[in-house]
Protein backbone atom coordinates (compact mmCIF):
# COMPACT_ATOMS: atom_id res chain seq x y z
CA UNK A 1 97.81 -51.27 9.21
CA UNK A 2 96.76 -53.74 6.19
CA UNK A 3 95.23 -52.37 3.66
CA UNK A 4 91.05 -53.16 2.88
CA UNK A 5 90.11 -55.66 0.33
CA UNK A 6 89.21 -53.30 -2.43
CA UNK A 7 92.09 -51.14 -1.95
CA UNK A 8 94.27 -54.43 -2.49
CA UNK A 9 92.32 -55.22 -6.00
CA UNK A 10 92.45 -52.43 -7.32
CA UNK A 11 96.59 -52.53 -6.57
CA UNK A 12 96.62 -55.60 -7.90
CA UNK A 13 95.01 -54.61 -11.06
CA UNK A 14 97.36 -52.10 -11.77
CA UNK A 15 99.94 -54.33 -11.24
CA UNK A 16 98.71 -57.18 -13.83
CA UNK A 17 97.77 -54.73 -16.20
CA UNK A 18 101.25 -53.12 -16.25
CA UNK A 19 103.32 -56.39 -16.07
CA UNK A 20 100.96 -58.56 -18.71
CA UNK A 21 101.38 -55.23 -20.98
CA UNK A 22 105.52 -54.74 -20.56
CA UNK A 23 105.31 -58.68 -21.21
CA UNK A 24 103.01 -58.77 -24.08
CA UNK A 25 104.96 -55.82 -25.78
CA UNK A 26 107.94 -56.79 -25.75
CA UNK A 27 107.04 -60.59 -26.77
CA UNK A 28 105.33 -58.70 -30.29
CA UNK A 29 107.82 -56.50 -30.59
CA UNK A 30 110.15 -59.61 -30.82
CA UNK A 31 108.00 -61.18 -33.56
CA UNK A 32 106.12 -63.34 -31.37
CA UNK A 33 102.13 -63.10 -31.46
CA UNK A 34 99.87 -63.10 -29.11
CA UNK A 35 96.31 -64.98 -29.02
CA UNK A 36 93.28 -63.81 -26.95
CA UNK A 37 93.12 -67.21 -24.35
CA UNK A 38 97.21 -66.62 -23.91
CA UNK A 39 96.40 -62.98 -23.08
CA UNK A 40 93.64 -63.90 -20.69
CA UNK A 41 95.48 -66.43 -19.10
CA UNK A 42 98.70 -63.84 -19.08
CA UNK A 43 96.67 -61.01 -17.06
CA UNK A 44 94.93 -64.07 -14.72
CA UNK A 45 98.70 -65.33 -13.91
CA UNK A 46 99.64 -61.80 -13.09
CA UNK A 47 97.05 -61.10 -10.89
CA UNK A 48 97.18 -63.77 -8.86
CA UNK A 49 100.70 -63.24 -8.26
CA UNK A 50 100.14 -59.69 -7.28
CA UNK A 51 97.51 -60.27 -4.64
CA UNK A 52 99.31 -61.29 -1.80
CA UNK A 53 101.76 -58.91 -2.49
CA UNK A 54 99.54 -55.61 -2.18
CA UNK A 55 99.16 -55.80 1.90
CA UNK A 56 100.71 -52.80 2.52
CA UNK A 57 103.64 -50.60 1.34
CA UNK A 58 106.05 -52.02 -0.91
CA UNK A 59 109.36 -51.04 -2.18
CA UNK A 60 111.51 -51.35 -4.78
CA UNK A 61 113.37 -54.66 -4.30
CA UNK A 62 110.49 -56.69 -3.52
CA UNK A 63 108.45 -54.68 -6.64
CA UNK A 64 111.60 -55.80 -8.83
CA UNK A 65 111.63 -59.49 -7.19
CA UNK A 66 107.90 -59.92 -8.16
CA UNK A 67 108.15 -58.32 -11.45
CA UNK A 68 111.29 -60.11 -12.49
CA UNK A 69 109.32 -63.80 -11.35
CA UNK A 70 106.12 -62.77 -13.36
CA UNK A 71 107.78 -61.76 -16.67
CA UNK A 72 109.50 -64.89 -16.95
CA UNK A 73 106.42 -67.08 -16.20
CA UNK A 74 105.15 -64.52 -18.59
CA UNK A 75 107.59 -64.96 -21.58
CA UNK A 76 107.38 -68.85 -20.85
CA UNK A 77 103.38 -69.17 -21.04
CA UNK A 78 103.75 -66.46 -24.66
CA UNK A 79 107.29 -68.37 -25.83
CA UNK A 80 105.02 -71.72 -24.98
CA UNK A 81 101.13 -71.36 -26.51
CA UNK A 82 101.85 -70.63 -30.35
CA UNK A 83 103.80 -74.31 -29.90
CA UNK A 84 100.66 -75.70 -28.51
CA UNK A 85 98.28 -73.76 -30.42
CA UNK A 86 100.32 -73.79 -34.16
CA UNK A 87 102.34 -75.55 -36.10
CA UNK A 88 105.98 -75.66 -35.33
CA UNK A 89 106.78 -73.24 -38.18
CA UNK A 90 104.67 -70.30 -37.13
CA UNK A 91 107.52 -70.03 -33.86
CA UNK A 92 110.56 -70.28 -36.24
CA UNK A 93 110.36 -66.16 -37.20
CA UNK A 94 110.52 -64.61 -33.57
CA UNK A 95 113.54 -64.11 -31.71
CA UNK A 96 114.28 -67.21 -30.34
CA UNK A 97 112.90 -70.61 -30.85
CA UNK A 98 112.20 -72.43 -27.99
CA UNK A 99 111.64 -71.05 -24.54
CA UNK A 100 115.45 -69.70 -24.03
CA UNK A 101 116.04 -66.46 -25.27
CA UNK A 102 119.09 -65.60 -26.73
CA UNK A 103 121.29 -62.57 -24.77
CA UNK A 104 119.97 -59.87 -26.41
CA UNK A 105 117.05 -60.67 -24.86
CA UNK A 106 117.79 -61.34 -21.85
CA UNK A 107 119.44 -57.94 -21.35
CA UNK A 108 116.44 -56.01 -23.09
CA UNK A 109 113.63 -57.93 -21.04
CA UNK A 110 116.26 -57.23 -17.93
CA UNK A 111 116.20 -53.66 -18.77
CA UNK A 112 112.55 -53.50 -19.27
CA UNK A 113 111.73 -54.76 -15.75
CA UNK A 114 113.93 -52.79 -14.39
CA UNK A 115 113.10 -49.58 -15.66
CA UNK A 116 109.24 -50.73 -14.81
CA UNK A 117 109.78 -51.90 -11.33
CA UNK A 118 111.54 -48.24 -10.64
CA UNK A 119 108.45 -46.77 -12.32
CA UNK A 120 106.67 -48.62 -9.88
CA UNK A 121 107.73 -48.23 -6.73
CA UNK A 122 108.06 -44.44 -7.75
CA UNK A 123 104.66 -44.86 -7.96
CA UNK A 124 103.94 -46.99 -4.93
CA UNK A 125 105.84 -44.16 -2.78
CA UNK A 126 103.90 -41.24 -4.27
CA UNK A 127 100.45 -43.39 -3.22
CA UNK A 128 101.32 -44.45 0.48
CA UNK A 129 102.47 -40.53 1.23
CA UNK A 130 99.67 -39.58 -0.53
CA UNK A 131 97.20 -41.31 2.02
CA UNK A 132 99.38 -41.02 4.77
CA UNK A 133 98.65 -37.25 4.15
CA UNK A 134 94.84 -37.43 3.61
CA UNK A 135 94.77 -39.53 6.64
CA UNK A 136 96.08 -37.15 8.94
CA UNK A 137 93.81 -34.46 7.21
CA UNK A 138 90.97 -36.64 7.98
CA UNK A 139 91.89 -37.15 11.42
CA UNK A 140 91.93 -33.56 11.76
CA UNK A 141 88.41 -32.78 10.03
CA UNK A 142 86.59 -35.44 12.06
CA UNK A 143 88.17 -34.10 15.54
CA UNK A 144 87.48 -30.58 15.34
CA UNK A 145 84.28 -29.26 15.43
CA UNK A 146 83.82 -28.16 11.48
CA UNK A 147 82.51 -24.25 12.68
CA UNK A 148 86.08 -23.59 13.56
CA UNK A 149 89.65 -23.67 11.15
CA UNK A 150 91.18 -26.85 12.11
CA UNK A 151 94.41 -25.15 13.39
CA UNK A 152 92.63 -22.83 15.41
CA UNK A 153 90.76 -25.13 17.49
CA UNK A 154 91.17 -25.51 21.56
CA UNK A 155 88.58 -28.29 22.55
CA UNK A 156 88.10 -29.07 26.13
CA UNK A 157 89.76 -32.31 26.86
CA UNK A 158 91.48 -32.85 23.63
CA UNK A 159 95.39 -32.46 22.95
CA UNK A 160 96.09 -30.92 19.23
CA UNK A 161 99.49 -30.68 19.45
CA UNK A 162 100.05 -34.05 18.06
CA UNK A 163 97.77 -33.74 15.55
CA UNK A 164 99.08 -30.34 14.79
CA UNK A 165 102.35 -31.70 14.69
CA UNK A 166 101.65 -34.77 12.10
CA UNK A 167 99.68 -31.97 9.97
CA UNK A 168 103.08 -29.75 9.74
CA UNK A 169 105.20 -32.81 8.77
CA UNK A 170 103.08 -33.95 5.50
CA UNK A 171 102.78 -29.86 4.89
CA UNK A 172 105.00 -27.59 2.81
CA UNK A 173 105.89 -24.11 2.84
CA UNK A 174 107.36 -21.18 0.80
CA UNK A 175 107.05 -18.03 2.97
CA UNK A 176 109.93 -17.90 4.14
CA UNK A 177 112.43 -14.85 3.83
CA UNK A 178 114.94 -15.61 1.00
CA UNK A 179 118.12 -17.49 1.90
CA UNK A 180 120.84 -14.99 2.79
């Protein structure tokens, strides 16, 4: 089932906020500055790209694809607006002049996204089975008349095994007698 319109913002959001911020990091931490329109247009760029991507549950390749895609648009627009903005000069202390980085880099940006997109689809995971448990709570609480426990219920008409079932799998339990 897709997920609703504010549910996919508010994804997205996340998203931009943590990509524009690993990419605007690690461009000042290479000497590189960062103005307020680049920034602006940095979190824009990132959102849009994360839209379309927030349907439903994601893992970790396609997290890393997108990730990987926006940071280097990302370190091209930051490598690219103190050229247009400045004087050639102000670009000749960062890293790298130009808009291709040298290895070191490459390999720390590569390990960056990396490390983020793992972070993020740890955190993707933990969200979907995190609603996929409140939803089958929910089911439960609307279908059973709310005098009764929810487990304890025998309405006329009305299977709860299933229900009872899909509770049991998102549940766990330690009373059980110690392993022998």
């Amino acid at each position: 089932m897709p997920a609703g319109l504010t549910f996919r913002l508010i994804r997205a959001t996340a998203f931009a906020v943590v990509c524009f911020g690993l990419g605007a990091l690690a461009h000042l931490l290479g000497g590189g500055n960062v103005s307020a329109p680049t920034a602006a247009t940095a979190l824009a760029v990132s959102f849009v790209a994360a839209v379309p991507a927030t349907g439903r549950e994601r893992g970790t390749e396609a997290i890393l694809t997108l990730l990987l895609g926006v940071q280097v648009v990302l370190h091209l627009l930051f490598s690219a607006a103190p050229s247009l903005l400045a004087a050639p000069a102000v670009t000749g202390d960062h890293l790298h002049s130009g808009l291709v980085p040298n290895v070191g880099m490459l390999v720390t940006h590569g390990l960056a996204t990396v490390m983020t997109a793992l972070w993020l689809s740890r955190g993707e995971s933990l969200l979907w089975a995190l609603l996929r448990h409140l939803g089958v709570r929910l089911r439960l609480w609307m279908c059973v008349p709310h005098r009764t426990a929810y487990w304890a219920v025998a309405v006329r008409g009305f299977e709860t095994t299933p229900l009872l079932s899909a509770l049991l799998e998102h549940s766990l339990s330690g009373r059980a007698p110690p392993a022998g």
